[in-house]
Every structure is written in structure tokens, then in C-alpha cells.
N, C-alpha and C. Protein backbone atom coordinates (compact mmCIF):
# COMPACT_ATOMS: atom_id res chain seq x y z
N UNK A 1 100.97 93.20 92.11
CA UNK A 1 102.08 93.49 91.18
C UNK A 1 102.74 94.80 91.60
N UNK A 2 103.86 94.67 91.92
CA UNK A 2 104.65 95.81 92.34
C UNK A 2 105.34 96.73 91.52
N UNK A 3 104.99 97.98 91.68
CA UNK A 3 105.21 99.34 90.64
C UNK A 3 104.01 98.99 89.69
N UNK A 4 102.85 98.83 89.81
CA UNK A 4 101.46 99.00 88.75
C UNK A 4 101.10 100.00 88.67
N UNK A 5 100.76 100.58 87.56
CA UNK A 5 100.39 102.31 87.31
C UNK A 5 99.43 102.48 88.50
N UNK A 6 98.01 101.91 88.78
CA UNK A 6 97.12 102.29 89.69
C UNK A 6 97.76 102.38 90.85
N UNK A 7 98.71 101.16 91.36
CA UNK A 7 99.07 101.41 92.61
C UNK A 7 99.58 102.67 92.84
N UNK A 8 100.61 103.11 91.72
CA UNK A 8 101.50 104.50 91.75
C UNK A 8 100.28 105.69 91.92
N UNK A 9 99.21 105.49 90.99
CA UNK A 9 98.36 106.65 91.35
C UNK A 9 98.02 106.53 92.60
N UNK A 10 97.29 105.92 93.04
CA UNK A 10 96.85 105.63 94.23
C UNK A 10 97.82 106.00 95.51
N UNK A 11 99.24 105.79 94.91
CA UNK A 11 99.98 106.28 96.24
C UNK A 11 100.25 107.78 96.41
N UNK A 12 100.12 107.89 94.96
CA UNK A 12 100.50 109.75 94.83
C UNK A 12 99.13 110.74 95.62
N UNK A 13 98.07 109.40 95.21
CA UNK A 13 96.77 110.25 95.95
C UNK A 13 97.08 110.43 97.42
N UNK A 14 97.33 109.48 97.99
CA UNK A 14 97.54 109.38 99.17
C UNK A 14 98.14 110.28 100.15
N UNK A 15 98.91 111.19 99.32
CA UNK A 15 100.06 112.17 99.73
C UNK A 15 99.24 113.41 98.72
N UNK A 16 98.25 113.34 98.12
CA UNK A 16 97.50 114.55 98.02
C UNK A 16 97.95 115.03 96.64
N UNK A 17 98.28 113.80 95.76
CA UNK A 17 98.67 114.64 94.47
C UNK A 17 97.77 113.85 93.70
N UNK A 18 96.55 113.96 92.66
CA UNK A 18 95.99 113.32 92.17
C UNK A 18 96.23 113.53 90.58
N UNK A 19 95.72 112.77 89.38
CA UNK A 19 96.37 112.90 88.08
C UNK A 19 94.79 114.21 87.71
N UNK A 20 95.56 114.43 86.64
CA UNK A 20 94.61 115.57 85.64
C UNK A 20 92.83 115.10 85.67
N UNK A 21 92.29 116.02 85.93
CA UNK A 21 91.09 115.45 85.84
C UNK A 21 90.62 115.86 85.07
N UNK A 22 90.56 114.94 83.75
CA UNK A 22 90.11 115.42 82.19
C UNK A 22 89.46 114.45 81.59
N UNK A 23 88.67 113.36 82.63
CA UNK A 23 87.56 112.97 82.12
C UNK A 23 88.15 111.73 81.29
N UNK A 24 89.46 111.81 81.19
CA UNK A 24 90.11 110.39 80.25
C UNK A 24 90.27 108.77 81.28
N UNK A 25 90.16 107.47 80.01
CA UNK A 25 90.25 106.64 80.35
C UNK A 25 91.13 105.73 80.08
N UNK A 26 91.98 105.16 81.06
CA UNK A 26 92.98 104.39 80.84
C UNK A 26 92.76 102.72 80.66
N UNK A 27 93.36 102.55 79.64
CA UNK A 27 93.48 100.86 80.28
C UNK A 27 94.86 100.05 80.57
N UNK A 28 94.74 99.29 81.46
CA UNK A 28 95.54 99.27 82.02
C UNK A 28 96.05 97.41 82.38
N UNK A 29 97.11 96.89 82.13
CA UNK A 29 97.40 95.45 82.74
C UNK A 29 96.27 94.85 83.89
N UNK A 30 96.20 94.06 84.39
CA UNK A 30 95.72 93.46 85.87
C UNK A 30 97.16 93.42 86.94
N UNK A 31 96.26 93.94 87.89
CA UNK A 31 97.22 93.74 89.42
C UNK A 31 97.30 92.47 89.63
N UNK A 32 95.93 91.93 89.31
CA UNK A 32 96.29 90.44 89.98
C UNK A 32 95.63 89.43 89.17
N UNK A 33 95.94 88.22 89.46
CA UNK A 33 95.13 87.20 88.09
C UNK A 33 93.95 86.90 88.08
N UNK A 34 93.33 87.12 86.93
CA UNK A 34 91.76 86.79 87.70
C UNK A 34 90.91 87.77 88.04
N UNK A 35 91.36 88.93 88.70
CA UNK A 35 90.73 90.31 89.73
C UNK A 35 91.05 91.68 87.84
N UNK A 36 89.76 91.79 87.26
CA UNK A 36 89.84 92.84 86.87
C UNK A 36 88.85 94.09 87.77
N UNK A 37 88.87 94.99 87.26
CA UNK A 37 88.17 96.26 87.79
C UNK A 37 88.07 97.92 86.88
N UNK A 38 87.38 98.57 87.88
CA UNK A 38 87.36 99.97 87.66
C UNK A 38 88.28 101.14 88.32
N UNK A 39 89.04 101.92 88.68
CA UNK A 39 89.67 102.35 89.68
C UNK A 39 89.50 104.03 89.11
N UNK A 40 88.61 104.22 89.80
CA UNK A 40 87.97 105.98 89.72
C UNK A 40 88.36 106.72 90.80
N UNK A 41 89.02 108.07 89.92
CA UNK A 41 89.58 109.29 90.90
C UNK A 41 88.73 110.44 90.45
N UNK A 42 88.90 111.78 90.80
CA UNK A 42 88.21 112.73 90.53
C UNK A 42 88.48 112.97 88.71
N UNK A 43 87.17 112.73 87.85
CA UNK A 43 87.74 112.66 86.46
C UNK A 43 88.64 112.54 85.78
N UNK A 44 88.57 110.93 86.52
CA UNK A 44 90.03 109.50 85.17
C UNK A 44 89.86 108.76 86.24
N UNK A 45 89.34 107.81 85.24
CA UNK A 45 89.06 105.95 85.44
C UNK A 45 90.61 105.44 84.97
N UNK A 46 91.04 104.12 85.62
CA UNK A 46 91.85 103.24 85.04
C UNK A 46 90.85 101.70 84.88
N UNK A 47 91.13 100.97 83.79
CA UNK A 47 90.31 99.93 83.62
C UNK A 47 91.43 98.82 83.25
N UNK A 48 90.95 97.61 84.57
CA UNK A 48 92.41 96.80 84.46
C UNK A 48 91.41 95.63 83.91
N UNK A 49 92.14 95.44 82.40
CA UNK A 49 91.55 94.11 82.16
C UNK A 49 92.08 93.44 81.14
N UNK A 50 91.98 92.00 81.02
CA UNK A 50 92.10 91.42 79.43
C UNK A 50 91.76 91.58 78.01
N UNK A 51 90.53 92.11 78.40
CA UNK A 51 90.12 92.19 76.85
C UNK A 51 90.27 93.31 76.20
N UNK A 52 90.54 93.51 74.68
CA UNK A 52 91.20 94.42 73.58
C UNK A 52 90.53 95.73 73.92
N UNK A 53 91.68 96.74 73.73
CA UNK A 53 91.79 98.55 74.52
C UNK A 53 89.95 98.38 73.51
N UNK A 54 90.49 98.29 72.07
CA UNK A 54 89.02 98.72 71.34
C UNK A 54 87.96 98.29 71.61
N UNK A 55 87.56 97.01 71.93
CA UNK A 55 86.20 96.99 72.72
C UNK A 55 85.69 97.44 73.81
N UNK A 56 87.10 97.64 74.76
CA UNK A 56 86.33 98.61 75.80
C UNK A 56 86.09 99.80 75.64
N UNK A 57 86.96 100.52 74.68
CA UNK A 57 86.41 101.89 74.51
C UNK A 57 85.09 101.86 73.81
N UNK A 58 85.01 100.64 73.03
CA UNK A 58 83.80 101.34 72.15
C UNK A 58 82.28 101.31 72.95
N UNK A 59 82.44 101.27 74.47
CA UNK A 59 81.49 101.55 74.89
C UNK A 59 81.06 103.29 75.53
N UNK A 60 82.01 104.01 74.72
CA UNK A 60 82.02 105.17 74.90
C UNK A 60 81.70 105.65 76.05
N UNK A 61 83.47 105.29 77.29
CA UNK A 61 83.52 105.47 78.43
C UNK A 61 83.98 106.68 78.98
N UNK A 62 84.29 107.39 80.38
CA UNK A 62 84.72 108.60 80.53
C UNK A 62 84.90 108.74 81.73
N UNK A 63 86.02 109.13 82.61
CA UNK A 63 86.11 109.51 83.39
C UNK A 63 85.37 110.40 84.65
N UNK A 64 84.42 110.74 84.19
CA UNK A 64 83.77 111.06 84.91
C UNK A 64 81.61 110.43 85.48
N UNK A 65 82.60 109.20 85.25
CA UNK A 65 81.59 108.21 86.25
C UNK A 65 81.25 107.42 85.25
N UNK A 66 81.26 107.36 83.68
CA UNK A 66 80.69 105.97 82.79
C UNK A 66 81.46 105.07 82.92
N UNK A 67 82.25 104.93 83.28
CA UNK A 67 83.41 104.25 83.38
C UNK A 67 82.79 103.16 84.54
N UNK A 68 82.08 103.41 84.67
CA UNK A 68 81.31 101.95 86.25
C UNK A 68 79.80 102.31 85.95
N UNK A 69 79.28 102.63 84.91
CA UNK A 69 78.00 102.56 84.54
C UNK A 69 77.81 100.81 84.77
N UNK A 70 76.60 100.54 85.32
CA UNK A 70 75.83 99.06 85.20
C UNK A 70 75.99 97.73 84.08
N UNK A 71 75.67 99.04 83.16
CA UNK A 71 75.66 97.92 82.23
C UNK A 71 77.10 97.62 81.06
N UNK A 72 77.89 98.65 81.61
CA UNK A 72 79.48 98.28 80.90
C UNK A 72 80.01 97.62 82.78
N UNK A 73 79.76 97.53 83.46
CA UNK A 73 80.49 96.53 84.67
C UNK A 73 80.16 95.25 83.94
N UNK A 74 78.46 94.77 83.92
CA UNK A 74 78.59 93.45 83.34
C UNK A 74 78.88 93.00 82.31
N UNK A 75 79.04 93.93 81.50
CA UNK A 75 79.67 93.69 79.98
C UNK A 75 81.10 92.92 80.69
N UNK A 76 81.50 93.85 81.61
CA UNK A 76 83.46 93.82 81.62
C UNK A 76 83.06 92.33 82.47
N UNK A 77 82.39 91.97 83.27
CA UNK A 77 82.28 90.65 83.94
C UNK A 77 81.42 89.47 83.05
N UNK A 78 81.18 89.58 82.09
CA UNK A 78 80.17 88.60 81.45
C UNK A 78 79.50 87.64 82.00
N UNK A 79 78.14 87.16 81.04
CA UNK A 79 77.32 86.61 82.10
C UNK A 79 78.07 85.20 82.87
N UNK A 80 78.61 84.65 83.05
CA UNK A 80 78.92 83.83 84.08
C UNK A 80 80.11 84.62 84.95
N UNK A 81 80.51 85.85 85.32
CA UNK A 81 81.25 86.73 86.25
C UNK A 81 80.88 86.84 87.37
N UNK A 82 81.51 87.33 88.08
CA UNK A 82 81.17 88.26 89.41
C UNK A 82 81.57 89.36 89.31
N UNK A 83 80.90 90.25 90.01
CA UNK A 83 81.04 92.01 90.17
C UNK A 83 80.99 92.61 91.80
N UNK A 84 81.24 93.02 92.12
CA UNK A 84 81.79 93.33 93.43
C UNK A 84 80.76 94.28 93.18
N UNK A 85 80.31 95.35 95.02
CA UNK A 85 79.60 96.29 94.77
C UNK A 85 80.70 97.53 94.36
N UNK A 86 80.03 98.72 94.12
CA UNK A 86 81.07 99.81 93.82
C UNK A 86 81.22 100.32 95.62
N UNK A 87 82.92 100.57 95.50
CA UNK A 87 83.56 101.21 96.54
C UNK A 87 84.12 102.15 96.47
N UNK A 88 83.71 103.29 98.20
CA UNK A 88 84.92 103.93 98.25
C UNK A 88 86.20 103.43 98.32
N UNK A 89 87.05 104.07 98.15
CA UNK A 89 88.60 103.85 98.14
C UNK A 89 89.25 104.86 99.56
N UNK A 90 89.52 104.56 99.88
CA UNK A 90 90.51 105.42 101.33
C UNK A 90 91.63 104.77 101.32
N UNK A 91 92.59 106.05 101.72
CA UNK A 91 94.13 105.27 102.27
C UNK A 91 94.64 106.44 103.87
N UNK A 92 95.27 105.74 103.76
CA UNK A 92 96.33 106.03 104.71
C UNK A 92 97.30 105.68 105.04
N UNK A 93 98.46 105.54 106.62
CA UNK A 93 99.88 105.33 105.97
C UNK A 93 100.20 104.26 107.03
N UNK A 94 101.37 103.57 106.88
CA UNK A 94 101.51 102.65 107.92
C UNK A 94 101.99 102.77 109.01
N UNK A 95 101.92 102.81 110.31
CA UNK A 95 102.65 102.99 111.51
C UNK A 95 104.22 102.13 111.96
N UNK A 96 103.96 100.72 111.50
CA UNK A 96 104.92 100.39 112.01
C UNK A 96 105.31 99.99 113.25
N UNK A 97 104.62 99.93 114.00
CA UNK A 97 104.46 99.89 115.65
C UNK A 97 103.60 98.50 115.80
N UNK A 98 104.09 97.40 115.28
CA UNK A 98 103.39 96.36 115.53
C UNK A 98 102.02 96.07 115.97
N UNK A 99 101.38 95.09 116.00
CA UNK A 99 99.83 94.73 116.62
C UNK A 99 99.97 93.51 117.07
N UNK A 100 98.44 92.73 116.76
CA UNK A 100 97.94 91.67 117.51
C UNK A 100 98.66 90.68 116.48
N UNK A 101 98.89 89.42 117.52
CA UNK A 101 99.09 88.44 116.40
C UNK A 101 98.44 87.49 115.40
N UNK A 102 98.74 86.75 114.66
CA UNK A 102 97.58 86.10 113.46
C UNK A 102 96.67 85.49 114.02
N UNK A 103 95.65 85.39 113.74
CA UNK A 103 94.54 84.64 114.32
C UNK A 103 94.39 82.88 113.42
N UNK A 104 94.06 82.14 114.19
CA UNK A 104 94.09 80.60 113.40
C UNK A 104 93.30 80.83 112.30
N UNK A 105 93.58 80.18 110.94
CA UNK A 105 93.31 80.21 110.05
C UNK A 105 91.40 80.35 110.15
N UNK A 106 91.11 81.12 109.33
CA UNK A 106 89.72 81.06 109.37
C UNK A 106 88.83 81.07 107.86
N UNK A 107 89.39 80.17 107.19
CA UNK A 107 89.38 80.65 105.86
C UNK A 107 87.27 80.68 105.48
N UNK A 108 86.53 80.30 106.87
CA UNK A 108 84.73 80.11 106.63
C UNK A 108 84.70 81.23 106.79
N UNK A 109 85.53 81.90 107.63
CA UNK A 109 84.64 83.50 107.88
C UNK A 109 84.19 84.29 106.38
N UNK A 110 82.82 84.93 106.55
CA UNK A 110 82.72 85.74 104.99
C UNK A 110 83.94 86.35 104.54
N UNK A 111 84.11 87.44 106.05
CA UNK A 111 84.73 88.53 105.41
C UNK A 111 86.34 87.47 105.50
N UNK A 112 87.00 86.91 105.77
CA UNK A 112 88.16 86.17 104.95
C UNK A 112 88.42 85.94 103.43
N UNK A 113 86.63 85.30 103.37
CA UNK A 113 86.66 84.21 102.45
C UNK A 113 86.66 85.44 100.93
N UNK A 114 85.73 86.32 101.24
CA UNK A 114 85.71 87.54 100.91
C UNK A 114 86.86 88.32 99.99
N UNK A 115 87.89 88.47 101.22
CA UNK A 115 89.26 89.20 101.17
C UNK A 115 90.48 88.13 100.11
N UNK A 116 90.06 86.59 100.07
CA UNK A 116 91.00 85.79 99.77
C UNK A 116 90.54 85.85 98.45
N UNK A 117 88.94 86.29 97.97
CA UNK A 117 88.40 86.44 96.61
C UNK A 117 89.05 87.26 95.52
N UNK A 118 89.52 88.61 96.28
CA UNK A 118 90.46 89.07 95.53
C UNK A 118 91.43 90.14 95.66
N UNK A 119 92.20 88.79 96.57
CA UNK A 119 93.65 90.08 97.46
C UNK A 119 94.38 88.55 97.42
N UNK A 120 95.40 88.92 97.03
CA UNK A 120 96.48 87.77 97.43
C UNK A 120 97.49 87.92 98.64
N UNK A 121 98.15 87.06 99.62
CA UNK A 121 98.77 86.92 100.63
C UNK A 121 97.78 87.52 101.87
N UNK A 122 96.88 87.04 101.96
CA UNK A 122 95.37 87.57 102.93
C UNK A 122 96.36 87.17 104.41
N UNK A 123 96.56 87.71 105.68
CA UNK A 123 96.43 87.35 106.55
C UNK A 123 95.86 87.24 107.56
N UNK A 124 95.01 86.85 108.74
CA UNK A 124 93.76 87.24 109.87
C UNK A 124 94.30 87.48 110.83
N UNK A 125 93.78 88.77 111.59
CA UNK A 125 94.67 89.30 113.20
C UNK A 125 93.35 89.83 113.64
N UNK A 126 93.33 89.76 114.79
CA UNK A 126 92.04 90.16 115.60
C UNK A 126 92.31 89.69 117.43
N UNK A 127 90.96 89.84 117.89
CA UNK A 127 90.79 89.84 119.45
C UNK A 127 89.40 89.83 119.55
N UNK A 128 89.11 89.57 120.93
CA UNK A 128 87.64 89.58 121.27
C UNK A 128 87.06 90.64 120.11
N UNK A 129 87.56 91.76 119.79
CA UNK A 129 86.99 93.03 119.36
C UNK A 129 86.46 92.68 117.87
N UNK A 130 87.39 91.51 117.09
CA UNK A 130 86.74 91.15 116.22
C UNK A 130 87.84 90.79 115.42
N UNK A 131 87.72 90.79 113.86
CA UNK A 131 89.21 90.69 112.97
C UNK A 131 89.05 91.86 112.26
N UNK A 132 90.76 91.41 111.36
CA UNK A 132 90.64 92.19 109.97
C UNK A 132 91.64 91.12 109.49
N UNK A 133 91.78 91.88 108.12
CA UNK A 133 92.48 90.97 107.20
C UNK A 133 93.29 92.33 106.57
N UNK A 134 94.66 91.43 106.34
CA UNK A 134 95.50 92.76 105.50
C UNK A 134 96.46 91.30 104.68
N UNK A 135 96.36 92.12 103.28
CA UNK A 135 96.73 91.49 102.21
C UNK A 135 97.50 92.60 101.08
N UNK A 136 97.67 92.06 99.95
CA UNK A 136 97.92 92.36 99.11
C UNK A 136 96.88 93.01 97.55
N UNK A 137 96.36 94.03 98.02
CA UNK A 137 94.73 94.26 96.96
C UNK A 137 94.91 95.39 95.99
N UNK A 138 94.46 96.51 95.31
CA UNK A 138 94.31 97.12 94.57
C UNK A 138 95.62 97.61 94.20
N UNK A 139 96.10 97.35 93.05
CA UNK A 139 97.23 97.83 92.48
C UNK A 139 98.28 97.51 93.20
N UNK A 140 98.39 96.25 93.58
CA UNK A 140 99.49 96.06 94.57
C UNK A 140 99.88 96.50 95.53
N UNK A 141 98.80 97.39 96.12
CA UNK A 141 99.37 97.78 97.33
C UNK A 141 98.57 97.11 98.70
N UNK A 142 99.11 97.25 99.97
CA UNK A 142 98.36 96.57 101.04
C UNK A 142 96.83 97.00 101.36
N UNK A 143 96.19 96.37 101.44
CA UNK A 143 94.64 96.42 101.77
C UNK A 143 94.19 95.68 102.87
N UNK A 144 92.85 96.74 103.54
CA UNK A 144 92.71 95.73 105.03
C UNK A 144 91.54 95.61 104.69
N UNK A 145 90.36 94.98 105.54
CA UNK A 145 89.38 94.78 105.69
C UNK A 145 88.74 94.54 107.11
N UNK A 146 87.71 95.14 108.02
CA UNK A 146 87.50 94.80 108.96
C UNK A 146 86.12 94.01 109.69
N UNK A 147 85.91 93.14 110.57
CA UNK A 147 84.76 92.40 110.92
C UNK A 147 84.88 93.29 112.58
N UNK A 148 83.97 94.09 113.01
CA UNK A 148 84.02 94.54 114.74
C UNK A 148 82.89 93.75 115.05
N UNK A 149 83.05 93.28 116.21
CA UNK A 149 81.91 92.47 116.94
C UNK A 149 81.07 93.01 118.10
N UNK A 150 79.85 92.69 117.75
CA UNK A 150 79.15 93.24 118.78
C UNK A 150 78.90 93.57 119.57
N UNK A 151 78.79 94.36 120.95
CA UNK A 151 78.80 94.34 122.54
C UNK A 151 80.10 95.61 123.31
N UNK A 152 81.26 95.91 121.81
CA UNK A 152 82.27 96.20 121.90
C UNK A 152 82.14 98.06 121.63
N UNK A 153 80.81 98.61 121.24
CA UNK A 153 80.86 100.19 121.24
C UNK A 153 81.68 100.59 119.67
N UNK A 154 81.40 101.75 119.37
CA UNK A 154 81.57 102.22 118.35
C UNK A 154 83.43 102.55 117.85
N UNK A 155 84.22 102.16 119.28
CA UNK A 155 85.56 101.89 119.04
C UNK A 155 86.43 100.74 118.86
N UNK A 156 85.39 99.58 118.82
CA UNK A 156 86.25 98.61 118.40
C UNK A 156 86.74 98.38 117.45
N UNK A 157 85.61 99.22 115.83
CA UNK A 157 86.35 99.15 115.15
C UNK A 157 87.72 100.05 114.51
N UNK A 158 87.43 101.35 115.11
CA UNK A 158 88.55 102.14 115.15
C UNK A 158 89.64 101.61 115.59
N UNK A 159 89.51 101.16 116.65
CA UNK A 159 90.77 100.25 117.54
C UNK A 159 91.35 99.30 116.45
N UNK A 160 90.54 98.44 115.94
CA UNK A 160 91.24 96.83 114.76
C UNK A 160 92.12 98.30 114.02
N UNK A 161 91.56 98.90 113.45
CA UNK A 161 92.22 99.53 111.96
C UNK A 161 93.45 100.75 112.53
N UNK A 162 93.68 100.57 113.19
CA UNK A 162 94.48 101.58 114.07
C UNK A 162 95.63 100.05 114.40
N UNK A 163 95.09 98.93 114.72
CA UNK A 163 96.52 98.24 115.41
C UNK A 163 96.62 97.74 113.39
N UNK A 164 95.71 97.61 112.47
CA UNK A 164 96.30 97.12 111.40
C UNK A 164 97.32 98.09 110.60
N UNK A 165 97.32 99.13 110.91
CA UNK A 165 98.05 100.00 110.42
C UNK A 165 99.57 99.80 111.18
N UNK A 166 99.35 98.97 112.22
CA UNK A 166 100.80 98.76 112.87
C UNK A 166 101.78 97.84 112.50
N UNK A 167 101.14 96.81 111.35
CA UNK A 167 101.19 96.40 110.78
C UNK A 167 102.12 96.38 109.64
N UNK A 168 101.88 97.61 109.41
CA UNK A 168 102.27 97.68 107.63
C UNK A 168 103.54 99.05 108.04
N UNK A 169 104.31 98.87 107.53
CA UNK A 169 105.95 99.85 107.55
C UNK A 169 105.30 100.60 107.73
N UNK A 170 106.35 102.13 108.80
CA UNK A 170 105.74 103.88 108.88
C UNK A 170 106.06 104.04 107.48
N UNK A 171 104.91 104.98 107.02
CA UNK A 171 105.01 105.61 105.88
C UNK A 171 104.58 104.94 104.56
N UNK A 172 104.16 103.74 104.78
CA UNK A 172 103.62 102.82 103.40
C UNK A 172 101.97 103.29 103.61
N UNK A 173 101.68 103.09 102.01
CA UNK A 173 100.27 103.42 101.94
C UNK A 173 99.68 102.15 102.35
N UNK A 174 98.30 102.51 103.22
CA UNK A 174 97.42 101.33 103.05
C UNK A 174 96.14 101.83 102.48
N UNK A 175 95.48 100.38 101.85
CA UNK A 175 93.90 101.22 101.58
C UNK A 175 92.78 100.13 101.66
N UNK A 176 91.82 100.60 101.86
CA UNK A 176 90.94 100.08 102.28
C UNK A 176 89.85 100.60 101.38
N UNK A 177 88.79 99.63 101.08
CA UNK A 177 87.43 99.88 99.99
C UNK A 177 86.32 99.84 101.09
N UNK A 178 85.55 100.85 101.41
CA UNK A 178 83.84 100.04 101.63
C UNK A 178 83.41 100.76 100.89
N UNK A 179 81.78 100.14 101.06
CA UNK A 179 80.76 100.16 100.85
C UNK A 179 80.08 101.63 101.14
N UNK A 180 79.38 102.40 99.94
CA UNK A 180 79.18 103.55 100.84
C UNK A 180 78.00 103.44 101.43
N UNK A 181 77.05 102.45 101.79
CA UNK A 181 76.17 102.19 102.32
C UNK A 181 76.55 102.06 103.87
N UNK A 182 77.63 101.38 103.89
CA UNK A 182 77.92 100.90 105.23
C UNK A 182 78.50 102.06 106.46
N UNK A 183 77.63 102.97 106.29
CA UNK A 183 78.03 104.32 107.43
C UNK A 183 79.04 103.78 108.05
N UNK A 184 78.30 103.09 109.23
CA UNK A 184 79.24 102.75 110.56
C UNK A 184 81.00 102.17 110.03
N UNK A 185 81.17 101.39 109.13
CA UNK A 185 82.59 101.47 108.51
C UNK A 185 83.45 102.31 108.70
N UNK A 186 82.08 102.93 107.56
CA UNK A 186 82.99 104.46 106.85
C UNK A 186 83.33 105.53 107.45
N UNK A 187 82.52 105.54 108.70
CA UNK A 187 82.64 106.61 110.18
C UNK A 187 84.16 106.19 111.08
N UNK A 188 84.14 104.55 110.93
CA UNK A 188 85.25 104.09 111.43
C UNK A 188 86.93 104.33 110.80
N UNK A 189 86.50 104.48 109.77
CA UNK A 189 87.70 104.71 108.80
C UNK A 189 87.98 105.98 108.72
N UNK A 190 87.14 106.66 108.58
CA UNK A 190 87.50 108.34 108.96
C UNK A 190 88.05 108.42 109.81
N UNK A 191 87.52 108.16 111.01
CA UNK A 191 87.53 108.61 112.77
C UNK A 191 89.56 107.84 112.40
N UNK A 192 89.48 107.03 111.91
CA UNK A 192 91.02 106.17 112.47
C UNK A 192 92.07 106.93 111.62
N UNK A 193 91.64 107.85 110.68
CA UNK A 193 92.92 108.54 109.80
C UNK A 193 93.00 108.09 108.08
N UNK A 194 91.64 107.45 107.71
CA UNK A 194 91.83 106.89 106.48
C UNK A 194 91.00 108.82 105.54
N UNK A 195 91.54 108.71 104.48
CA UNK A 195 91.14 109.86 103.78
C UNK A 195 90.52 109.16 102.25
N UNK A 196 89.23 109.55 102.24
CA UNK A 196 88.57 109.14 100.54
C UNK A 196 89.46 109.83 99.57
N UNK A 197 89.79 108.95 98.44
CA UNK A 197 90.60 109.54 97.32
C UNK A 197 90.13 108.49 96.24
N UNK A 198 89.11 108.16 95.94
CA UNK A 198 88.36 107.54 94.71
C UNK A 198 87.54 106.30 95.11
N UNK A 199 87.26 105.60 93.77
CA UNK A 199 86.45 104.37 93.80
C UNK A 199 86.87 103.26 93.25
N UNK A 200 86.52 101.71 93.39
CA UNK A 200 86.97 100.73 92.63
C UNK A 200 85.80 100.10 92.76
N UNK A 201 85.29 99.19 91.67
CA UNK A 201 84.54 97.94 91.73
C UNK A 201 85.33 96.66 90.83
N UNK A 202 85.67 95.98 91.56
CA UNK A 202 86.16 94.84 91.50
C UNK A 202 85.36 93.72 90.48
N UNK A 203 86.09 92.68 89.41
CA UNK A 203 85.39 91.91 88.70
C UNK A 203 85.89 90.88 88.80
N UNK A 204 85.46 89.86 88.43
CA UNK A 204 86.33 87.94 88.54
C UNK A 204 84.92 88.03 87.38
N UNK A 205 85.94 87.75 85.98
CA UNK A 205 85.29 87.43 84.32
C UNK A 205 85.29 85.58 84.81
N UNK A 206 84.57 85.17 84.21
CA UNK A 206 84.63 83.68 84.19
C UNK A 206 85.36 83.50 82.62
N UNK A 207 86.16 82.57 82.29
CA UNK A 207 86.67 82.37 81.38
C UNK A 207 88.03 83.18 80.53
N UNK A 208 88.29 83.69 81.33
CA UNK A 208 89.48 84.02 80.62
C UNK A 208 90.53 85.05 81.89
């Protein structure tokens, strides 16, 4: 959804301006149908979801990290949901300088099948070195995701996220979520120009 409050925060982060950090919690429309979440900056959550402002508050939430406590995620996903793990958030900007071209549809791969779970207009570009996917994800703005393949050294994946950025207009934000478990990623995303500026964990509620 284009012009969504998160996206707007998220872009202002990007350029190094972040909102008040006073521990407050927003709620907020959905970016996309289906895809609610958490979207945490340095003290202030936004919470994109369906159900009434008053029940979510009355789990006496806060910007400074209850806001993705355990047991209000599965509240917000109920028991037949899904919950994503919690992510960093990084962005950076677009180059503009074209890349590789689409790769044949691959909709078995995880990380596709993954990205198509909850990003709309997913596309696949890659090379021996491996893929990524760049879509449409958090607050409407572009999101990538990357698969580097084995045999290829600790720059292949720098290399994918460097031509996906060629991708997307000079000067547009992109962003990207991992895992903070997943070092080698997150080493990759640094090393390529991405900067941490919060968290999201992603939900798909069953039923509504």
C-alpha cells in the first residue's frame, strides 16, 4: 500500500530521521491483505492489524520491546495462525544501474515460496551465485530476500544484494528483514550498504 504510515517511517529511518522514542504504540491499517505484524524502532512499535485498537492495547503493550512479547505475537496470530520469526529490519537505497535478468519461475524454492507468503509482486533474479527475490513487503515498500549458493565464498552474497539494489530506482528505499541468528546474512547485508533501523515479525491470522 503506497504512502502507509510504516512505510513513511521506515523511509524517514532510512535517511536517519527516526520518530520520538517514547515507548508509545501505534496501531495501524495492514500494508497488505492477510500479512499483519509488529514494526519496532528505537522505543515505538506500530501494530498493523484487524482487530479492535482496545483489545490490543489491553494487553498492556509498549514500545520498548512488549510490543513482540511471545505471548501477545500469538494472541495477534491465533491458534490456527502463522508467526514469522522476529527480524532485523535494514534498508538502504536503490542504485538504478540495472542487474541480472528474471530467473524462470520457481515458485518450489523455500525462499520464493517464503517471499510470495508475504510480499506481493515477488520477482526471482539470480546466477550460478544463487537468487534473490525483490517484491513489494513491509509497508509498501520494496523488499529483497537472498538464497547464496555454496562453493561461491563469502561474496556471493554481497554480490546478489548489490546487483538487487540495481534493481530498484537511485535513491528509493529498499529493505530487507533477517534473522538475527543468521550471522553470515547479516554480515552480508552490512558489508553491501544495508544499515539496521528496527524490527518486524510478520503474522498470517487464520480467519479473518
Amino acid at each position: 500500500m503506497k504512502g502507509h504510515l510504516i512505510g513513511r517511517v521506515l523511509s524517514e529511518a532510512a535517511h536517519g530521521r527516526f520518530p520520538e522514542p517514547d515507548g508509545s504504540v501505534e496501531i495501524v491499517p495492514l500494508w497488505q491483505p492477510g500479512v499483519e505484524g509488529v514494526v519496532s524502532l528505537t522505543g515505538r512499535a506500530y501494530i498493523a492489524t484487524m482487530l479492535p485498537r482496545e483489545a490490543v492495547l489491553a494487553h498492556d503493550l509498549d514500545g520498548y520491546g512488549r510490543a513482540v512479547d511471545p505471548s501477545f505475537i500469538c494472541w495477534l496470530a491465533g491458534p490456527a495462525g502463522w508467526a514469522d520469526c522476529l527480524d532485523v529490519v535494514l534498508t538502504a537505497f536503490g542504485t538504478g544501474v540495472g542487474g541480472p535478468p528474471p530467473l524462470p519461475a520457481m515458485t518450489d524454492h523455500p525462499r520464493v515460496a517464503h517471499a510470495r507468503l508475504i510480499r506481493d509482486d515477488v520477482e526471482v533474479f539470480g546466477d550460478d551465485r544463487g537468487l534473490f527475490t525483490l517484491g513489494i513487503g513491509i509497508g509498501g515498500l520494496a523488499e529483497l530476500g537472498i538464497e547464496s549458493l555454496a562453493g561461491h565464498g563469502g561474496g556471493a552474497g554481497r554480490s546478489l544484494i548489490r546487483d538487487s539494489l540495481g534493481l530498484v530506482a537511485a535513491g528509493e528505499p529498499v529493505l530487507a528483514s533477517v534473522a538475527p541468528g543468521n550471522a553470515r546474512a547479516l554480515r552480508a547485508f552490512l558489508a553491501a550498504g544495508f544499515t539496521p533501523v528496527g524490527s518486524v515479525q510478520v503474522v498470517r491470522p487464520a480467519g479473518r
